[in-house]
N, C-alpha and C. Protein backbone atom coordinates (compact mmCIF):
# COMPACT_ATOMS: atom_id res chain seq x y z
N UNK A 1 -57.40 8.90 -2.53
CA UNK A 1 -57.42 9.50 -3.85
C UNK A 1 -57.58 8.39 -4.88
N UNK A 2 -58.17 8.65 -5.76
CA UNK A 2 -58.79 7.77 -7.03
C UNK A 2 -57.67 7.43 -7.66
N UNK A 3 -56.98 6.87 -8.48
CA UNK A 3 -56.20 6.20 -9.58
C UNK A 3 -56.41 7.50 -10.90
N UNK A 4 -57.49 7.84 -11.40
CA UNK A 4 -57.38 8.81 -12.16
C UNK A 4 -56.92 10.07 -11.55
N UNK A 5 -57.24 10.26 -10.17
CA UNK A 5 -56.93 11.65 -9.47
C UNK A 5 -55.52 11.69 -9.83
N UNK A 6 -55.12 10.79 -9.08
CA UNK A 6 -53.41 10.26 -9.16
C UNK A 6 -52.99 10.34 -10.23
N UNK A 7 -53.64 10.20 -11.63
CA UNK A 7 -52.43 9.99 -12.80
C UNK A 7 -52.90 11.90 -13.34
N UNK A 8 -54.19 12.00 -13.22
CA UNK A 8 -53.96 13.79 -13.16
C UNK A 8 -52.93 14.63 -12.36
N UNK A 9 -53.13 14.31 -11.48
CA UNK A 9 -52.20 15.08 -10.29
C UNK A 9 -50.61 14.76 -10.71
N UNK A 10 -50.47 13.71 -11.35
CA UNK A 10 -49.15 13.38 -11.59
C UNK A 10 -48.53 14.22 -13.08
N UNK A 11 -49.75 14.07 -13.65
CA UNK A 11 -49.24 15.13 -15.22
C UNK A 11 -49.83 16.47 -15.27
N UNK A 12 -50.39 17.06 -14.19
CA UNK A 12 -50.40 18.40 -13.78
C UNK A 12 -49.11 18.51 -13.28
N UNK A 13 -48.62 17.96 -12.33
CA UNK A 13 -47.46 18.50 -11.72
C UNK A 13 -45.98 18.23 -12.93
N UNK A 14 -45.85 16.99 -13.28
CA UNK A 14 -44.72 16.85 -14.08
C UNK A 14 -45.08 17.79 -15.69
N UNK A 15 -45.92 18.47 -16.46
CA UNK A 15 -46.49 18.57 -17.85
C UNK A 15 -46.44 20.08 -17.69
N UNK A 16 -47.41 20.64 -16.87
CA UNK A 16 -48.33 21.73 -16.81
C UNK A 16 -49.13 21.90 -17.95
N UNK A 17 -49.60 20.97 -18.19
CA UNK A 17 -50.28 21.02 -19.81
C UNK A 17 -51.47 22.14 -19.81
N UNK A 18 -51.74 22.65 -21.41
CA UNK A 18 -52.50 23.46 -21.90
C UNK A 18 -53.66 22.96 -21.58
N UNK A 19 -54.05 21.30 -21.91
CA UNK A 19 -55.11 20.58 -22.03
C UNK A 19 -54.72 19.41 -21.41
N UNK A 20 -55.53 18.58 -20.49
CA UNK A 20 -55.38 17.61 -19.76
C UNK A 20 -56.76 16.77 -19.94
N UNK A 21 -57.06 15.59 -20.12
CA UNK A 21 -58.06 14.68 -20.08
C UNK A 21 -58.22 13.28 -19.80
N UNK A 22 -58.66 12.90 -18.29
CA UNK A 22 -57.84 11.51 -17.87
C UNK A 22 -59.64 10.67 -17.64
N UNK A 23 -59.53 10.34 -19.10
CA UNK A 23 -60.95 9.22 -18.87
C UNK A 23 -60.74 7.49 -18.21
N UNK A 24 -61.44 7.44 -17.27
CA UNK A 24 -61.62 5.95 -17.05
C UNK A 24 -62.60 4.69 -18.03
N UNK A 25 -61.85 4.29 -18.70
CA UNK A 25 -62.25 3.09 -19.49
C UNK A 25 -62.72 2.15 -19.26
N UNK A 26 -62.57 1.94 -17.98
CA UNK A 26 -62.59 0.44 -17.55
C UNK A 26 -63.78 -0.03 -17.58
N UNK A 27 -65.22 0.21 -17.58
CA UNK A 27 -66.33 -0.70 -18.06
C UNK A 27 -66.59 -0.84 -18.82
N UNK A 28 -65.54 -0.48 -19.84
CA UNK A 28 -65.36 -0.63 -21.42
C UNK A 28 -64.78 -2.38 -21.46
N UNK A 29 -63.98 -2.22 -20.09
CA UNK A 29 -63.27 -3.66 -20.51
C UNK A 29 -63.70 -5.29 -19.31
N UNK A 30 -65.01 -4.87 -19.00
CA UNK A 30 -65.52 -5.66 -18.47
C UNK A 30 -65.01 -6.72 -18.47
N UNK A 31 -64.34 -8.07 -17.84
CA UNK A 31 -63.93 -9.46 -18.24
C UNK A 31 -62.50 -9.65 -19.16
N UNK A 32 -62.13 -8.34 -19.66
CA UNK A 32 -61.16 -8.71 -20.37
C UNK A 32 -59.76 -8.98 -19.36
N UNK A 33 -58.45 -9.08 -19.86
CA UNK A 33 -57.74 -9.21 -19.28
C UNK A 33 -56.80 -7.90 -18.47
N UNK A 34 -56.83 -7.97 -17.26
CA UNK A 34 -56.40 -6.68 -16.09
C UNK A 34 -57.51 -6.59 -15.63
N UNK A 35 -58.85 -6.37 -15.66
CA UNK A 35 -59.98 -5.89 -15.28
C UNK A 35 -59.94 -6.40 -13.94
N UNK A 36 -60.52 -5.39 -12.94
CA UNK A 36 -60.90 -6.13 -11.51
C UNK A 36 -61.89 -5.12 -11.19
N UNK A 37 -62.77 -5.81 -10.69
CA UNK A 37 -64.02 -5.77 -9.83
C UNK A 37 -63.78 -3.94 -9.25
N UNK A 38 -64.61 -2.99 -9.16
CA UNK A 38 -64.06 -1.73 -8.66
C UNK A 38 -63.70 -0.85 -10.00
N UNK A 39 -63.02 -1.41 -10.93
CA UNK A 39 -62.23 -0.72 -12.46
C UNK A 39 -61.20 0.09 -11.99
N UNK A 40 -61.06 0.98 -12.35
CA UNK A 40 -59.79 2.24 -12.59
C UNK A 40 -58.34 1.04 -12.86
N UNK A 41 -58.46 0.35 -14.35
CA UNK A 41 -58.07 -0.29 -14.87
C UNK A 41 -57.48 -0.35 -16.16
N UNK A 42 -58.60 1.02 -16.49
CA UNK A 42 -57.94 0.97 -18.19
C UNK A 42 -58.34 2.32 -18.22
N UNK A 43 -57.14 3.59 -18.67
CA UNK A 43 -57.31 4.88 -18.84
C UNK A 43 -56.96 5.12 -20.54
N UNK A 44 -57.77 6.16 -20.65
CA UNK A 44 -57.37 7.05 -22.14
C UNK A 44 -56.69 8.50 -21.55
N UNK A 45 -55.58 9.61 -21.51
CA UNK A 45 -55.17 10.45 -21.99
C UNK A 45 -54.93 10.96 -22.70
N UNK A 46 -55.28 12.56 -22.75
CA UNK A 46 -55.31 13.27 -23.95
C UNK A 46 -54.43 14.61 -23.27
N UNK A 47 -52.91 14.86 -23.98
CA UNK A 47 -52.74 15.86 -22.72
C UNK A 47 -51.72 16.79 -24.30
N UNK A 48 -52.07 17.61 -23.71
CA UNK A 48 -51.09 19.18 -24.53
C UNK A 48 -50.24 20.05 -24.00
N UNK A 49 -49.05 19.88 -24.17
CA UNK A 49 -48.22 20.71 -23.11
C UNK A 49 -47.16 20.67 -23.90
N UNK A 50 -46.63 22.00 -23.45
CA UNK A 50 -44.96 22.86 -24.10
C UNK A 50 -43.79 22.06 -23.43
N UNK A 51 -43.95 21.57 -22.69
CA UNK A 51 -43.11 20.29 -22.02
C UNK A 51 -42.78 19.73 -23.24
N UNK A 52 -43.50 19.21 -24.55
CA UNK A 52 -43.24 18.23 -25.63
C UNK A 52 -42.69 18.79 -26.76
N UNK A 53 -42.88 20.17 -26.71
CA UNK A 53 -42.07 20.87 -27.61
C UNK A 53 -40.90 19.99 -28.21
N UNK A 54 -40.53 19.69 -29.06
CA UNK A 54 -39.36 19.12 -30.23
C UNK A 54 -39.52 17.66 -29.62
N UNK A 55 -39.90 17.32 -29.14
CA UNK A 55 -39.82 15.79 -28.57
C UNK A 55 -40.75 14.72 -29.43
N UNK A 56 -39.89 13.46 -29.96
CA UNK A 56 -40.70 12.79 -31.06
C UNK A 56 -41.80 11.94 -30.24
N UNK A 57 -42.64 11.29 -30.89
CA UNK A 57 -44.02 10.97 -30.51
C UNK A 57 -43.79 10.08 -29.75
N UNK A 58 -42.54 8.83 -30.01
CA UNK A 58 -42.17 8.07 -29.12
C UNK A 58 -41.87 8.91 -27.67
N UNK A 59 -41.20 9.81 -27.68
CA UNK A 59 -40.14 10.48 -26.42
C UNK A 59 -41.60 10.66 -25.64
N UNK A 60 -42.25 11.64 -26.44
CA UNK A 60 -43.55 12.34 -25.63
C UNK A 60 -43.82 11.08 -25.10
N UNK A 61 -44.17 10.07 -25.55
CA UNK A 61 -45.27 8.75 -24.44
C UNK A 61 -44.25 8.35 -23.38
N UNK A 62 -42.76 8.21 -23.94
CA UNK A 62 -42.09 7.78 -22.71
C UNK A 62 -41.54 8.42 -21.30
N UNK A 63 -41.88 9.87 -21.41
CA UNK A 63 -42.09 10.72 -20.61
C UNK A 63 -43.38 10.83 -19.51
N UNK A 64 -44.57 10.07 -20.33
CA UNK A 64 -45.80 10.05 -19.82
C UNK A 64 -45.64 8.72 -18.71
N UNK A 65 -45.40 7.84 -19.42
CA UNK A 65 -45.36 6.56 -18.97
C UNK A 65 -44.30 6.65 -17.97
N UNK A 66 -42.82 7.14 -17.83
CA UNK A 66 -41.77 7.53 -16.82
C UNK A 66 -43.03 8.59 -15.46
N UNK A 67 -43.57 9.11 -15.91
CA UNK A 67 -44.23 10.20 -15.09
C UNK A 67 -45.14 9.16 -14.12
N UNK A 68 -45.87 8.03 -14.58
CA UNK A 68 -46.99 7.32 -14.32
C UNK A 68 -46.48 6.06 -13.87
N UNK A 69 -45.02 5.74 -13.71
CA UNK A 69 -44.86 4.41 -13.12
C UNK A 69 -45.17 3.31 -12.34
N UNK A 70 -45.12 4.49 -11.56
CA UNK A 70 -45.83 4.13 -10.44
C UNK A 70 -47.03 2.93 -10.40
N UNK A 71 -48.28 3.80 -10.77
CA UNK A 71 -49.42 3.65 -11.50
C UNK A 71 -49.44 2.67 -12.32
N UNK A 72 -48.57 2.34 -13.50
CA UNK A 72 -48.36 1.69 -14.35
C UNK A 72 -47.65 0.18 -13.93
N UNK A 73 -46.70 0.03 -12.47
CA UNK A 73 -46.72 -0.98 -12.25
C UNK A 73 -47.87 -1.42 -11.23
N UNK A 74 -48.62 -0.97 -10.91
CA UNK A 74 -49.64 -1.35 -10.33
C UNK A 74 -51.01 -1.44 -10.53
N UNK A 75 -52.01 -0.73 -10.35
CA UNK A 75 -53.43 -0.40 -10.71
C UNK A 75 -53.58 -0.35 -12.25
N UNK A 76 -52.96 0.08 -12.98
CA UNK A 76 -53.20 0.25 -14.14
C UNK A 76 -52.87 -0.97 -15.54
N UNK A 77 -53.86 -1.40 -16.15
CA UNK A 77 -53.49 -2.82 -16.68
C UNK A 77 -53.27 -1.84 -17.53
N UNK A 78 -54.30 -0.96 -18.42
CA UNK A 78 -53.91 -0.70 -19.93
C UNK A 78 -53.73 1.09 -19.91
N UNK A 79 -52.90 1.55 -20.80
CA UNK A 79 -52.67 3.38 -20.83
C UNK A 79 -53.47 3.61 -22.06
N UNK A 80 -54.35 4.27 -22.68
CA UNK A 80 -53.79 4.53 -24.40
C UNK A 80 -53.64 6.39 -24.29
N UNK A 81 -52.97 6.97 -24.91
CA UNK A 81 -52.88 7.99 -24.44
C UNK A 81 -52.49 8.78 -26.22
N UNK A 82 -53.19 10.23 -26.18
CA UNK A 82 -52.41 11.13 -27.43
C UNK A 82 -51.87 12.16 -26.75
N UNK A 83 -50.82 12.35 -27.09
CA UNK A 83 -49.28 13.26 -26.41
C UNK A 83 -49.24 14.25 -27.35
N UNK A 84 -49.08 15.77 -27.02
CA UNK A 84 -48.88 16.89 -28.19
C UNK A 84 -48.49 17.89 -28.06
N UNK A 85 -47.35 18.29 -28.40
CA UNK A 85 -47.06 19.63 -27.99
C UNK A 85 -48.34 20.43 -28.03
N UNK A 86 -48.29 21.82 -27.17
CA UNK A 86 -49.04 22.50 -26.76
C UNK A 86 -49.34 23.74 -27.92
């Protein structure tokens, strides 16, 4: 399974979001720093879910990022992500 499969599959299951969108960046970041040969290196998320209901903008990302650890200590150099209630 892909690195993006994985961080979908991971905020489908923890979110159930309204809207989910897990773009791969990474030949965006050709040479920069994290980049390796292959990519799935640098993701954008865009996710909407009632999960975030009253939760401040900080909470929402640290929920994302708790969800994606995994991921985040490994394969993944950079996140940027917009979090929103649903």
């Amino acid at each position: 399974m892909s690195v993006r499969d994985r961080i979908e599959a991971k905020l489908q299951e923890a979110f159930a979001p309204a809207h989910l969108e897990v773009v791969d960046e990474s030949d965006q970041h050709i040479g920069h720093a994290g980049w390796r040969e292959g990519g799935e290196t640098h993701f954008r998320v865009t996710i909407h879910a009632a999960a975030f209901a009253g939760m401040s903008r900080v909470a929402r990302q640290r929920a994302v990022n708790a969800a994606l650890a995994d991921e985040l200590a490994g394969p993944v150099h950079a996140l940027a992500m917009k979090v929103e209630p649903a």
